[in-house]
C-alpha atoms as a PDB file:
ATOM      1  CA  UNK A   1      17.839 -28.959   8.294  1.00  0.00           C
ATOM      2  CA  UNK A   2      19.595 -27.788  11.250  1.00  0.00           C
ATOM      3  CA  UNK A   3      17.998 -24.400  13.623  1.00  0.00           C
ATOM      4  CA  UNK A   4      21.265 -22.552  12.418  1.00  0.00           C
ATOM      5  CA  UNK A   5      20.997 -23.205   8.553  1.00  0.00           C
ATOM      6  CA  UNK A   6      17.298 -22.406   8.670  1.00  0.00           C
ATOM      7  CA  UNK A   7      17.992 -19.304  10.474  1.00  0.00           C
ATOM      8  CA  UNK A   8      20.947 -18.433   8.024  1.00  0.00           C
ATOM      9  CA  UNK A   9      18.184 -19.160   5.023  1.00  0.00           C
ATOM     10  CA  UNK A  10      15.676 -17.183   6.136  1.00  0.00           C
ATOM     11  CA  UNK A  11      18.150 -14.101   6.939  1.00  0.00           C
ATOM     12  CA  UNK A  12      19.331 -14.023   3.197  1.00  0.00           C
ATOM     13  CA  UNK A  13      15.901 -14.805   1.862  1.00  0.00           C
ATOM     14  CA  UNK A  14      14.632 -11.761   4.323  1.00  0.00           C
ATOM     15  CA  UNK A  15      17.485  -9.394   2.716  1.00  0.00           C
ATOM     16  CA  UNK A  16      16.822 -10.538  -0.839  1.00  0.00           C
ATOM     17  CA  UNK A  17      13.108  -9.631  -0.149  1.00  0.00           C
ATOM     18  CA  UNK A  18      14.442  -6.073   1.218  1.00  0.00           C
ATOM     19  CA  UNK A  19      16.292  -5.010  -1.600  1.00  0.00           C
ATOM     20  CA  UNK A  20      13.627  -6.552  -4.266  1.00  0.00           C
ATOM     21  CA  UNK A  21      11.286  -4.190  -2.405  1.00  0.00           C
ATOM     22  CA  UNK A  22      13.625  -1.242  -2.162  1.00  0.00           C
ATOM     23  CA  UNK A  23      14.222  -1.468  -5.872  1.00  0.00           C
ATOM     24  CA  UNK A  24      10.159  -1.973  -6.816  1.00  0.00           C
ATOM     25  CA  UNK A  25       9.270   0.629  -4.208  1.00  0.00           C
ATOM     26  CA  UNK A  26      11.387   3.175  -6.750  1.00  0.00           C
ATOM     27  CA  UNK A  27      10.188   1.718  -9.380  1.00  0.00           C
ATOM     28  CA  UNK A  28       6.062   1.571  -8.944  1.00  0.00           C
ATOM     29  CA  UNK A  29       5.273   3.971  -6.515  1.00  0.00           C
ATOM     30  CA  UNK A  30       8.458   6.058  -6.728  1.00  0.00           C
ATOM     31  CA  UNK A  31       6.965   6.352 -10.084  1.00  0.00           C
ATOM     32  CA  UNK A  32       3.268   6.363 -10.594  1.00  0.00           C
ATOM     33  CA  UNK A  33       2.937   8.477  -7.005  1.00  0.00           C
ATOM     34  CA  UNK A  34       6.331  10.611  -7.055  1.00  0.00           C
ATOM     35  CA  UNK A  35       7.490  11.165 -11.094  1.00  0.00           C
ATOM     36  CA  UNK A  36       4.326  11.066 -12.741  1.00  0.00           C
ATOM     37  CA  UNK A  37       3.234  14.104 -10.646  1.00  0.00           C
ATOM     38  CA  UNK A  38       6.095  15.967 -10.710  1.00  0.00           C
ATOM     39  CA  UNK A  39       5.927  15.817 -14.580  1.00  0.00           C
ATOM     40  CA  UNK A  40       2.309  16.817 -14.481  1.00  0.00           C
ATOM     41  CA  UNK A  41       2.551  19.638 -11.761  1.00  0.00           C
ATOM     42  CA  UNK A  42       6.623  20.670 -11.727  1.00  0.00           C
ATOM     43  CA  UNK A  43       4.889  20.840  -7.692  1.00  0.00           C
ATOM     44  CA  UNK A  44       4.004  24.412  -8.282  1.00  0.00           C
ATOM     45  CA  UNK A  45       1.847  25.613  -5.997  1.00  0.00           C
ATOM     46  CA  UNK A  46      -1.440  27.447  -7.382  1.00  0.00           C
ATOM     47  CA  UNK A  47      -4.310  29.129  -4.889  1.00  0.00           C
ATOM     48  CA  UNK A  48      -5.626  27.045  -2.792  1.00  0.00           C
ATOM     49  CA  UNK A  49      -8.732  25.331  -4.221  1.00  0.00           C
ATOM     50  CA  UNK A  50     -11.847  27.399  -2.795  1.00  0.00           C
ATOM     51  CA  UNK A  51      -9.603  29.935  -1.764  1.00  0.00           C
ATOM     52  CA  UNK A  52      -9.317  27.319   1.388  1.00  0.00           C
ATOM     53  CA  UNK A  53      -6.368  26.669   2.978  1.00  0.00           C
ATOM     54  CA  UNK A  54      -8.194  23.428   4.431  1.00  0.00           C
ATOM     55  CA  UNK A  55      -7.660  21.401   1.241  1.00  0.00           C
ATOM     56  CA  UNK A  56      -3.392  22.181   1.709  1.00  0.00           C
ATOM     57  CA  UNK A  57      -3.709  21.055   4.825  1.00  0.00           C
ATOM     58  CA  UNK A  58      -5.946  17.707   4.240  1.00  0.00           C
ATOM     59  CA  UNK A  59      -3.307  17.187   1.556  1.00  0.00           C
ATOM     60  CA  UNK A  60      -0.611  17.652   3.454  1.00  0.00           C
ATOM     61  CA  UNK A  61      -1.800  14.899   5.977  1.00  0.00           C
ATOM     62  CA  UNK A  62      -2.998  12.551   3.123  1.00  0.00           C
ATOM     63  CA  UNK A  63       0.910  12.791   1.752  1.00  0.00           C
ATOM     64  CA  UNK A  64       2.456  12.263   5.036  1.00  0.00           C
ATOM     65  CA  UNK A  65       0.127   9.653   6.351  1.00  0.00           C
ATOM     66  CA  UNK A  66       0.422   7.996   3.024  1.00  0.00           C
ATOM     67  CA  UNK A  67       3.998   7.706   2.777  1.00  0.00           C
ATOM     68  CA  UNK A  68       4.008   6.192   6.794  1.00  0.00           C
ATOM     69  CA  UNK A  69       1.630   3.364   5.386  1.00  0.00           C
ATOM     70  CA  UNK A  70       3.490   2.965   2.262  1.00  0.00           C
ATOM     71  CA  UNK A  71       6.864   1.951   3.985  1.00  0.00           C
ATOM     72  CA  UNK A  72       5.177   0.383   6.857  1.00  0.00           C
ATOM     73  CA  UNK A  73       3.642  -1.902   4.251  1.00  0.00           C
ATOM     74  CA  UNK A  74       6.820  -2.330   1.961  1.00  0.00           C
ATOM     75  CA  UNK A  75       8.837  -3.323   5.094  1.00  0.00           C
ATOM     76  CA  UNK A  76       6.294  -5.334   6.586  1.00  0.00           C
ATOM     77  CA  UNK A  77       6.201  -7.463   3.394  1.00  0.00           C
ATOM     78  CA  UNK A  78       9.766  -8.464   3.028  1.00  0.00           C
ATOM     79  CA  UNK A  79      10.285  -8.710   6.907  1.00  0.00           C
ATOM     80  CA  UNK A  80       6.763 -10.925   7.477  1.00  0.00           C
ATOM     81  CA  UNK A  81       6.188 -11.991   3.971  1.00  0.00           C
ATOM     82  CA  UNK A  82       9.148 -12.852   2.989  1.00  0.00           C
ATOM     83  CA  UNK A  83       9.067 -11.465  -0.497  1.00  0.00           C
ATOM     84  CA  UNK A  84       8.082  -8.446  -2.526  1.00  0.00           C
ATOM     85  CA  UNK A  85       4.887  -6.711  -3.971  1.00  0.00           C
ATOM     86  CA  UNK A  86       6.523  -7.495  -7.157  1.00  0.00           C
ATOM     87  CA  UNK A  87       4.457 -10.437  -9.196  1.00  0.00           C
ATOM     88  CA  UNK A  88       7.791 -11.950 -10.091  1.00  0.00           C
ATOM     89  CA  UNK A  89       8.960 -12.719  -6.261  1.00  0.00           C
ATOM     90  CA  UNK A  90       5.631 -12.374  -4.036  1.00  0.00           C
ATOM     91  CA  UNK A  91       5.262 -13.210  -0.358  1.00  0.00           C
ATOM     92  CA  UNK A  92       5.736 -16.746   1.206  1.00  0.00           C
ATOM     93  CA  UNK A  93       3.367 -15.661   4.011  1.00  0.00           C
ATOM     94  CA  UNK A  94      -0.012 -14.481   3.866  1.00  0.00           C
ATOM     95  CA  UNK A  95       0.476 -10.619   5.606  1.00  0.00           C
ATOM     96  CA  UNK A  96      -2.552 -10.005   7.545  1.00  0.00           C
ATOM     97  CA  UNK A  97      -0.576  -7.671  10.040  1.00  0.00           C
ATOM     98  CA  UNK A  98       0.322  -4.176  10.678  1.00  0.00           C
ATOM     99  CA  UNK A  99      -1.412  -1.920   8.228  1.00  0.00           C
ATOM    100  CA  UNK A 100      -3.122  -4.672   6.926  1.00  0.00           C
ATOM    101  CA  UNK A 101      -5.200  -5.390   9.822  1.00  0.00           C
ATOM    102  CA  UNK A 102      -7.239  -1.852   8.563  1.00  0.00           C
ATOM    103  CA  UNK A 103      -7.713  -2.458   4.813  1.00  0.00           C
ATOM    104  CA  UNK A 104      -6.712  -5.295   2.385  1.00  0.00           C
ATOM    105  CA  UNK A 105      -4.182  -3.170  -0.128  1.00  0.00           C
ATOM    106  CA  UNK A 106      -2.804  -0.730   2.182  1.00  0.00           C
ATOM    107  CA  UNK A 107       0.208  -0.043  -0.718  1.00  0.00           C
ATOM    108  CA  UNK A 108      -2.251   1.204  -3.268  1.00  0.00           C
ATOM    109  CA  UNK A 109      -4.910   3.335  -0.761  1.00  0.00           C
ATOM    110  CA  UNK A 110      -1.578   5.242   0.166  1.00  0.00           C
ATOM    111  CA  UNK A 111      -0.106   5.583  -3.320  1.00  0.00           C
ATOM    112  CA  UNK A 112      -3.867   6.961  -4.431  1.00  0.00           C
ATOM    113  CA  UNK A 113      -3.558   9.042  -0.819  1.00  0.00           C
ATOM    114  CA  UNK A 114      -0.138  10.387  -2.227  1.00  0.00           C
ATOM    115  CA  UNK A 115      -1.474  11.390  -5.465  1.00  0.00           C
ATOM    116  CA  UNK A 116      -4.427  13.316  -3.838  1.00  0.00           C
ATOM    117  CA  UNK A 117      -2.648  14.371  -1.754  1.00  0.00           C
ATOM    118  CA  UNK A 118       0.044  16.485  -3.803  1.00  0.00           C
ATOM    119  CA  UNK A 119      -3.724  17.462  -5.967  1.00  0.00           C
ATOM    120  CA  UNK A 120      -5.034  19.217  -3.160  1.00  0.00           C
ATOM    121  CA  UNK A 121      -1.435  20.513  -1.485  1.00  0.00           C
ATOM    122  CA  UNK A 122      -0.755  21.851  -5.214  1.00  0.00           C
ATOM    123  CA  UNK A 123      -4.494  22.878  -6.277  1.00  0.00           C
ATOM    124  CA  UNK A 124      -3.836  21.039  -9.473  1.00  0.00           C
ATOM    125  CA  UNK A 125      -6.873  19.730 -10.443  1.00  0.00           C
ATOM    126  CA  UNK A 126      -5.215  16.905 -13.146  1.00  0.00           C
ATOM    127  CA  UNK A 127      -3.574  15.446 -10.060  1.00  0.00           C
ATOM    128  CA  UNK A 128      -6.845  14.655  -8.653  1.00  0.00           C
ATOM    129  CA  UNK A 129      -8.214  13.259 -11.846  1.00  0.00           C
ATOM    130  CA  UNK A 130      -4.919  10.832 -12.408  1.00  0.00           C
ATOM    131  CA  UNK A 131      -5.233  10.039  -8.779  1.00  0.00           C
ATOM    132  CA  UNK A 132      -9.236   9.186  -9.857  1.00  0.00           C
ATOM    133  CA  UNK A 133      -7.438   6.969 -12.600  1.00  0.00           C
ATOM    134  CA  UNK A 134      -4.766   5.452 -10.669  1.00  0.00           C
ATOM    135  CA  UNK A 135      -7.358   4.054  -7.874  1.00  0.00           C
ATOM    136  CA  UNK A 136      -9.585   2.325 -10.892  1.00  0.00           C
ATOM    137  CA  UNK A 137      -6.376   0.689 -12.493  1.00  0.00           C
ATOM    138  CA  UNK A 138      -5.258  -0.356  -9.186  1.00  0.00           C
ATOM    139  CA  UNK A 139      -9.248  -1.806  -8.748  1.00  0.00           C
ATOM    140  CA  UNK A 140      -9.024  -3.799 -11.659  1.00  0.00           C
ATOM    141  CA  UNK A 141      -5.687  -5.185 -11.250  1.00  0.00           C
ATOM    142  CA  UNK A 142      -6.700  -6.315  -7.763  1.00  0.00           C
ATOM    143  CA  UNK A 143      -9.779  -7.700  -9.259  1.00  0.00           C
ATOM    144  CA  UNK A 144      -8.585  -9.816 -12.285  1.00  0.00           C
ATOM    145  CA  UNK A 145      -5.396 -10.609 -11.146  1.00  0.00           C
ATOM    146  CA  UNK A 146      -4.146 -10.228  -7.414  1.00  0.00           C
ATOM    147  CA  UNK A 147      -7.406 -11.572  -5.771  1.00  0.00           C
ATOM    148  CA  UNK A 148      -7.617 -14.544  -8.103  1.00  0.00           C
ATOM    149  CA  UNK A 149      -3.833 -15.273  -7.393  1.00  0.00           C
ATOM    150  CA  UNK A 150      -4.360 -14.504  -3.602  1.00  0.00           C
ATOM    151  CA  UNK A 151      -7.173 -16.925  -3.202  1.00  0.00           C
ATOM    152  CA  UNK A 152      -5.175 -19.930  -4.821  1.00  0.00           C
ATOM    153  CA  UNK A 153      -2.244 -19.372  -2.830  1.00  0.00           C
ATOM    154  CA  UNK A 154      -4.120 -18.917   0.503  1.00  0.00           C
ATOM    155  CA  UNK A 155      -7.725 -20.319   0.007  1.00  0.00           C
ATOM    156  CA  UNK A 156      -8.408 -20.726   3.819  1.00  0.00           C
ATOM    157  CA  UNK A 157      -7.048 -17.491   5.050  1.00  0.00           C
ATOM    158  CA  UNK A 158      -6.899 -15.260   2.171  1.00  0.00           C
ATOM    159  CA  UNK A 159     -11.306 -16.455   2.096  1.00  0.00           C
ATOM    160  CA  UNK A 160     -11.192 -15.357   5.985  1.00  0.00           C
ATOM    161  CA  UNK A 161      -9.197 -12.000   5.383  1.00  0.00           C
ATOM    162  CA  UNK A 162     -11.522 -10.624   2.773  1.00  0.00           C
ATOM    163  CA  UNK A 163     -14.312 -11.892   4.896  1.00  0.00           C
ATOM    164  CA  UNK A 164     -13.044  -9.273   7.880  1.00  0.00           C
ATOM    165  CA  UNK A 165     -11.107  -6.297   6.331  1.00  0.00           C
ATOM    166  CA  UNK A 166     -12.633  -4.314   3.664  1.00  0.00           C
ATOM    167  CA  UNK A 167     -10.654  -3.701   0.074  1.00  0.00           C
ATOM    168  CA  UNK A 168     -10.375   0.624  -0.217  1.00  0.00           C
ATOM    169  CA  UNK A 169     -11.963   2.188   2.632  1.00  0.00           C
ATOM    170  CA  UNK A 170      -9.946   0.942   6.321  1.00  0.00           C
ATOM    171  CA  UNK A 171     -11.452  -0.412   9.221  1.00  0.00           C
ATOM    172  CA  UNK A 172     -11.870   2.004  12.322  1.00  0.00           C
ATOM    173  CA  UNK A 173     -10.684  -0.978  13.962  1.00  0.00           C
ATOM    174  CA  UNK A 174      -7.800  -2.986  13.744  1.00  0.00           C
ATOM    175  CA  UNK A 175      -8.660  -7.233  13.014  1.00  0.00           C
ATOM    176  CA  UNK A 176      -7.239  -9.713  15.160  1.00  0.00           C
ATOM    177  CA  UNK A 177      -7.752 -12.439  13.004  1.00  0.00           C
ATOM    178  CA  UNK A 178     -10.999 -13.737  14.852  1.00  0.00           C
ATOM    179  CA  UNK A 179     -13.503 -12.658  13.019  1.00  0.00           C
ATOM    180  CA  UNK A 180     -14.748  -8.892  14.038  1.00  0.00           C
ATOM    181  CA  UNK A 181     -13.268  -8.369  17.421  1.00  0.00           C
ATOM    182  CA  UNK A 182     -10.367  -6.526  18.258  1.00  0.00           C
ATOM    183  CA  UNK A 183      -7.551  -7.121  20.792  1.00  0.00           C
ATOM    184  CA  UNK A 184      -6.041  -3.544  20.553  1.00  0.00           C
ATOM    185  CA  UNK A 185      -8.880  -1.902  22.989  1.00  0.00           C
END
């Protein structure tokens, strides 16, 4: 196949990729961290948990910093992976990059983050228990089915990810895909 035709290929299969994610992004998190909320909260705003102003503020920062990751991973899957966190069209590539480096399901710590987030921004206590929920569906579909499916599709470095960058809870540091040290010092 000639440089031009590949490049043409990948270009469409890149834009295809972008608008399957644009249309799941909606559709999952627009959902589970955006509707589902609103329907439980209307986003009225109660007093502050504790009477603290501290927990607004953590969950204004756990909403913004979640939605940064969120996009940064949505993007970074159709641009690098070449495909969608959709089951029906996944990644060609592996994506052990950007966000990634930090924690292995960046997409689902930020939706949880988003959820929390609006809890403790809101003081609405059900928030924060259908975040709690969320986070353990989220576990087990990553246990019985996107691990599984991860580690036939990749065995070598899908077994060497998960060997370096944790599940839930990010890295401090970023991995460079050697093992524990870090070129970003």
């Amino acid at each position: 196949m000639a440089p031009a035709s590949r490049d043409s290929e990948g270009t469409k299969a890149r834009t295809f990729a972008l608008l399957g994610s644009a249309v799941f992004f909606l559709f999952a998190p627009g959902t589970v961290a955006g509707l589902v909320p609103w329907w439980m909260s209307r986003w009225q705003v109660h007093p502050p948990f504790l009477g603290m102003t501290f927990f607004r503020v953590v969950g204004g920062l756990l909403i913004a910093i979640g939605l940064v990751i969120l996009l940064e991973a949505f993007l970074r899957f159709a641009l690098k992976g070449i495909g969608t966190p959709a089951p029906i069209y996944p990644t060609r590539h592996l994506v052990v990059t950007g966000t990634y480096r930090f924690v292995r399901n960046p997409m689902y710590v930020a939706v949880v983050w988003l959820i929390l987030g609006q809890g403790l921004l809101f003081s609405n206590r059900h928030l924060l228990e259908y975040g709690l929920c969320v986070w353990l569906v989220m576990h087990l579909f990553v246990m019985l089915y996107e691990e599984p499916a991860l580690r036939r599709s990749f065995p070598d470095d899908y077994a060497d990810f998960t060997a370096n960058v944790p599940r839930w809870i990010p890295r401090l540091t970023p991995w460079d895909g050697r093992g524990n040290k870090c070129w970003l010092r």
